[in-house]
N, C-alpha and C. Protein backbone atom coordinates (compact mmCIF):
# COMPACT_ATOMS: atom_id res chain seq x y z
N UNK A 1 -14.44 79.38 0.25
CA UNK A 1 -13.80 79.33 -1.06
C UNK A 1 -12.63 78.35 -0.99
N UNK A 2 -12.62 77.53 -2.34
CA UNK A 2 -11.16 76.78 -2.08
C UNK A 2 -10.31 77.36 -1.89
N UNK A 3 -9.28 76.97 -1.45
CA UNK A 3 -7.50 77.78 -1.84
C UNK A 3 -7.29 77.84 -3.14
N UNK A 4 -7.73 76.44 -3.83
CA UNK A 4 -6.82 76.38 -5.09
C UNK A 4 -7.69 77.54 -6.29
N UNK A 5 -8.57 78.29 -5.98
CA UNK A 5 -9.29 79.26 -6.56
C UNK A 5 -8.56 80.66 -6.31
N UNK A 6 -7.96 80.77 -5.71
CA UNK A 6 -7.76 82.15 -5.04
C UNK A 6 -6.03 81.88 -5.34
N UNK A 7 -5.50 83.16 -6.62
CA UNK A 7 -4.08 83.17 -7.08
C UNK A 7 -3.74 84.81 -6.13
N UNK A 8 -2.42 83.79 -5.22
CA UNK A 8 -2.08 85.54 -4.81
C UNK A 8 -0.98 85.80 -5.31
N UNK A 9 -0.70 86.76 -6.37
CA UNK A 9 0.54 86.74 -7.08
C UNK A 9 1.47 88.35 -6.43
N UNK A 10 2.51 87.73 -6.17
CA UNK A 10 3.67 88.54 -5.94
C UNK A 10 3.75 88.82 -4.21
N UNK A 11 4.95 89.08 -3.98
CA UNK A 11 5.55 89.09 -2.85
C UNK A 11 4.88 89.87 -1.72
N UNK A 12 4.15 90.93 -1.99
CA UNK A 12 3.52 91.72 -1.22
C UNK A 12 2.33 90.83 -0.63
N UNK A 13 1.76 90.09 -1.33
CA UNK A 13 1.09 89.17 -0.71
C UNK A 13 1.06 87.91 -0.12
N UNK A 14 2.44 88.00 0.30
CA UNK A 14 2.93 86.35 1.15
C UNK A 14 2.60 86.33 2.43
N UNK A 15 1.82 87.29 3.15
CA UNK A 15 1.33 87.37 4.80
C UNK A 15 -0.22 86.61 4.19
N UNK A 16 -0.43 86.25 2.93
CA UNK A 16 -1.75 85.64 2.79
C UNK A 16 -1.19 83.98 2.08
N UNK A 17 -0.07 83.64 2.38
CA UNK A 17 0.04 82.68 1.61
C UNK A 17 -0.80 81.35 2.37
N UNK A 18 -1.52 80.34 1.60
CA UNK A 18 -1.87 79.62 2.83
C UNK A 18 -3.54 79.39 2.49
N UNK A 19 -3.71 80.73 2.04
CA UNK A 19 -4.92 81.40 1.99
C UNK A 19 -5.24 80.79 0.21
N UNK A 20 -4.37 80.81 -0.39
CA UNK A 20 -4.47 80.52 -2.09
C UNK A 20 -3.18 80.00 -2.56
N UNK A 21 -3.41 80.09 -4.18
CA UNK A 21 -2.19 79.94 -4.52
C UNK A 21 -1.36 80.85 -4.60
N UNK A 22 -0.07 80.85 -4.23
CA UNK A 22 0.80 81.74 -3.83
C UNK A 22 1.94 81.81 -5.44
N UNK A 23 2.61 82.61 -5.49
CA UNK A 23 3.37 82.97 -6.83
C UNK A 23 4.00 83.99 -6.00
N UNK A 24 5.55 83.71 -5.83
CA UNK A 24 6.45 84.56 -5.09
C UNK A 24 6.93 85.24 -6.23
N UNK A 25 7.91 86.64 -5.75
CA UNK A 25 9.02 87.12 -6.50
C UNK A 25 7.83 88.40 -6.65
N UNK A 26 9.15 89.34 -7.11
CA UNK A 26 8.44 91.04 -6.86
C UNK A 26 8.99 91.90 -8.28
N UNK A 27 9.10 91.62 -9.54
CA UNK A 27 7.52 90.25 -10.30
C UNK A 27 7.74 88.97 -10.13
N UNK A 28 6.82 88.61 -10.05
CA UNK A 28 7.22 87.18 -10.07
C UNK A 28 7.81 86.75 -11.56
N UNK A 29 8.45 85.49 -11.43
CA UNK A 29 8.96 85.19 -12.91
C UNK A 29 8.49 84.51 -13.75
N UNK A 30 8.56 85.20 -15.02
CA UNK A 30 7.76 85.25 -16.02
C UNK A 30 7.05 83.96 -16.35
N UNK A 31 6.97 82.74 -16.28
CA UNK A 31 5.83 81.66 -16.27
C UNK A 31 5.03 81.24 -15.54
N UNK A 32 5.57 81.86 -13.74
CA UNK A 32 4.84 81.08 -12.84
C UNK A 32 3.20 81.66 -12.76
N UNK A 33 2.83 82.59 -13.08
CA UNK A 33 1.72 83.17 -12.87
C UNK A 33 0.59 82.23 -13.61
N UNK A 34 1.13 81.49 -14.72
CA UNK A 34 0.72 81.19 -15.85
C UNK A 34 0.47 79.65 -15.43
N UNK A 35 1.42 78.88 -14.62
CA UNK A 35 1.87 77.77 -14.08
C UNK A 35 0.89 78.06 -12.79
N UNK A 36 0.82 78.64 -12.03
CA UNK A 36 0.14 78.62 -10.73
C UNK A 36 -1.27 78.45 -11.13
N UNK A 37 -1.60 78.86 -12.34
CA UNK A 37 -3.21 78.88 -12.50
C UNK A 37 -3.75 77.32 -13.24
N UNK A 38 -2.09 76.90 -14.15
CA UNK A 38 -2.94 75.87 -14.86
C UNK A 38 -2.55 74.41 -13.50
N UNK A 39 -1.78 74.97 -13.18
CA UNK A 39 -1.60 73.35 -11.81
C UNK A 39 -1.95 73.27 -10.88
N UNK A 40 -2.53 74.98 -9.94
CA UNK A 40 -3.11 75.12 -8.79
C UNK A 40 -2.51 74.59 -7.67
N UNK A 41 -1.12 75.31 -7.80
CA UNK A 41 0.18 74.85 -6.85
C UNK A 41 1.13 76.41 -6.54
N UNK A 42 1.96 76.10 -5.48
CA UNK A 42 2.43 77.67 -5.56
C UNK A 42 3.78 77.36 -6.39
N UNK A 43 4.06 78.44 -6.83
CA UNK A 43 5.68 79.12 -7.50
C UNK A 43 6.23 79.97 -6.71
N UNK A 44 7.09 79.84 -6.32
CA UNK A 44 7.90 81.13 -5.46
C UNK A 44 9.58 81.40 -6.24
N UNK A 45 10.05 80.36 -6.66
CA UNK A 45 11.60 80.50 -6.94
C UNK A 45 11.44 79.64 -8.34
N UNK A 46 12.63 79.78 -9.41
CA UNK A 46 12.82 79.38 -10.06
C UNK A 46 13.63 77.65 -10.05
N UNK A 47 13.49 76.45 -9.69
CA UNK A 47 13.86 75.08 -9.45
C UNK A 47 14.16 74.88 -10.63
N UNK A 48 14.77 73.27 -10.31
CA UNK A 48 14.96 71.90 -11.40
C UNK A 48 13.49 72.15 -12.43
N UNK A 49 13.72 71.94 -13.44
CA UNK A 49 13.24 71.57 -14.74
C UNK A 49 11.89 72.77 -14.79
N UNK A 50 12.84 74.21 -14.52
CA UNK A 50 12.05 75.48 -14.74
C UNK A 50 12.38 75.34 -16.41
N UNK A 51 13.49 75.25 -16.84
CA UNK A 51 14.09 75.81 -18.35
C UNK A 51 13.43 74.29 -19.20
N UNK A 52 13.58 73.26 -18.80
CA UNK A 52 12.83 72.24 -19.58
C UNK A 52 11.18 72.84 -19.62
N UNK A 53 10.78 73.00 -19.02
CA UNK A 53 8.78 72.96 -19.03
C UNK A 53 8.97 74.44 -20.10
N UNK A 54 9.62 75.68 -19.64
CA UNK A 54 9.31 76.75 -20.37
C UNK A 54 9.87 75.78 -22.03
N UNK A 55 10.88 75.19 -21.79
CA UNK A 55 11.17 75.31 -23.85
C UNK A 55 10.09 73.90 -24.00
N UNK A 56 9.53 73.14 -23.33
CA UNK A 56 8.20 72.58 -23.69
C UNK A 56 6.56 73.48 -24.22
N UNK A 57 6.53 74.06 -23.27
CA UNK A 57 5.36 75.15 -23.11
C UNK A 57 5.86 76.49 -24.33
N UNK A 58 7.15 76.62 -24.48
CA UNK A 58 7.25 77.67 -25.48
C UNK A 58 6.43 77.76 -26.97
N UNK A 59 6.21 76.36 -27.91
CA UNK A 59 5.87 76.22 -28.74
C UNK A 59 4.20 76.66 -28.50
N UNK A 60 3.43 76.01 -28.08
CA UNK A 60 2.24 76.81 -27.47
C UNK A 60 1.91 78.01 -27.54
N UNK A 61 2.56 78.82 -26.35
CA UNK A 61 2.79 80.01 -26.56
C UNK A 61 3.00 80.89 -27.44
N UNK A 62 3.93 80.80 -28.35
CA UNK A 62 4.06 81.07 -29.87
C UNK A 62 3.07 81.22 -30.55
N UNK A 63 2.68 80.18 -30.60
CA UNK A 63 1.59 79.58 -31.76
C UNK A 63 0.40 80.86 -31.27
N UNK A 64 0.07 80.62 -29.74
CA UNK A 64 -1.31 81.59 -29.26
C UNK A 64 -1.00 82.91 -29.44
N UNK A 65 0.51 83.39 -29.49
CA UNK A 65 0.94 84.64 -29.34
C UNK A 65 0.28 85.15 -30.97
N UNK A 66 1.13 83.82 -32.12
CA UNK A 66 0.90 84.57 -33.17
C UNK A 66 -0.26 84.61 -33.55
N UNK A 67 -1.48 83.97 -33.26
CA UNK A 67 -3.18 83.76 -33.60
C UNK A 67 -3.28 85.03 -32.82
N UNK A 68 -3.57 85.36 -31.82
CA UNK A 68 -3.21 86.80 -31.55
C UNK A 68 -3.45 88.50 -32.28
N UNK A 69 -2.09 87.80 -32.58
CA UNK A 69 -1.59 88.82 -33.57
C UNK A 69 -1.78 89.00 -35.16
N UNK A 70 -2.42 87.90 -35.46
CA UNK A 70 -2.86 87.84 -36.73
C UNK A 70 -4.34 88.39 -36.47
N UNK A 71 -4.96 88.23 -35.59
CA UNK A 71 -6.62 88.61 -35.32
C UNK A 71 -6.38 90.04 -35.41
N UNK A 72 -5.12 90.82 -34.65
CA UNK A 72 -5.24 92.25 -34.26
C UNK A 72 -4.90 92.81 -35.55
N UNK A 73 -4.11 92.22 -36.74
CA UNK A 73 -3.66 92.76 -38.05
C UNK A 73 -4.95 93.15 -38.91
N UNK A 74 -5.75 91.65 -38.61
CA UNK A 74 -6.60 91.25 -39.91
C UNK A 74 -7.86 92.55 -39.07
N UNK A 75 -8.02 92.70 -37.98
CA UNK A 75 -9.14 94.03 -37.12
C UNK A 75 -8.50 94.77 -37.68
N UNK A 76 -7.36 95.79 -37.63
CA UNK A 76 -6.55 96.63 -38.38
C UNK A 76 -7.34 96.82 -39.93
N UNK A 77 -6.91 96.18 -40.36
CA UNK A 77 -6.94 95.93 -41.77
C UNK A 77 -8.35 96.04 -42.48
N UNK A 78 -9.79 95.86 -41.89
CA UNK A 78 -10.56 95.74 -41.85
C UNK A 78 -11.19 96.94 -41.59
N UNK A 79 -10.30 97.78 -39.90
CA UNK A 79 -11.01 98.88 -40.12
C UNK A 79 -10.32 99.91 -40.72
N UNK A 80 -9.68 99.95 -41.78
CA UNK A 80 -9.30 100.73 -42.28
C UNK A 80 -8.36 101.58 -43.48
């Protein structure tokens, strides 16, 4: 199996780092999980231009959060 297939997320699993992609922190913090899967690189700590990429990537997010949430209203609404 590649490495870059295999996400090991959170701290309990750093005796496998090596093995995949790795995502430190015990949770890890809140984008890297998200970041480890779309770049297939590890995250362990928060660095330089963590707060730039999240308020880049925020608008995105939003947008998917609220399509989302409009699907779960309009199911709601539908059944009942």
């Amino acid at each position: 199996m590649d490495p870059k297939n295999l996400v090991l997320h959170g701290d309990c699993l750093k005796k496998y780092r090596g093995k995949g992609v790795f995502i430190g922190g015990c949770p890890p913090t809140e984008p890297h999980p998200v970041w480890a899967i779309v770049d297939r690189k590890d995250y362990t700590e928060i660095g330089p231009g963590f707060r730039e990429r999240m308020a880049k990537d925020d608008p995105f997010f939003e947008a998917h959060m609220d399509k989302l949430n409009n699907e779960r209203k309009e199911s709601a609404r539908k059944a009942g």
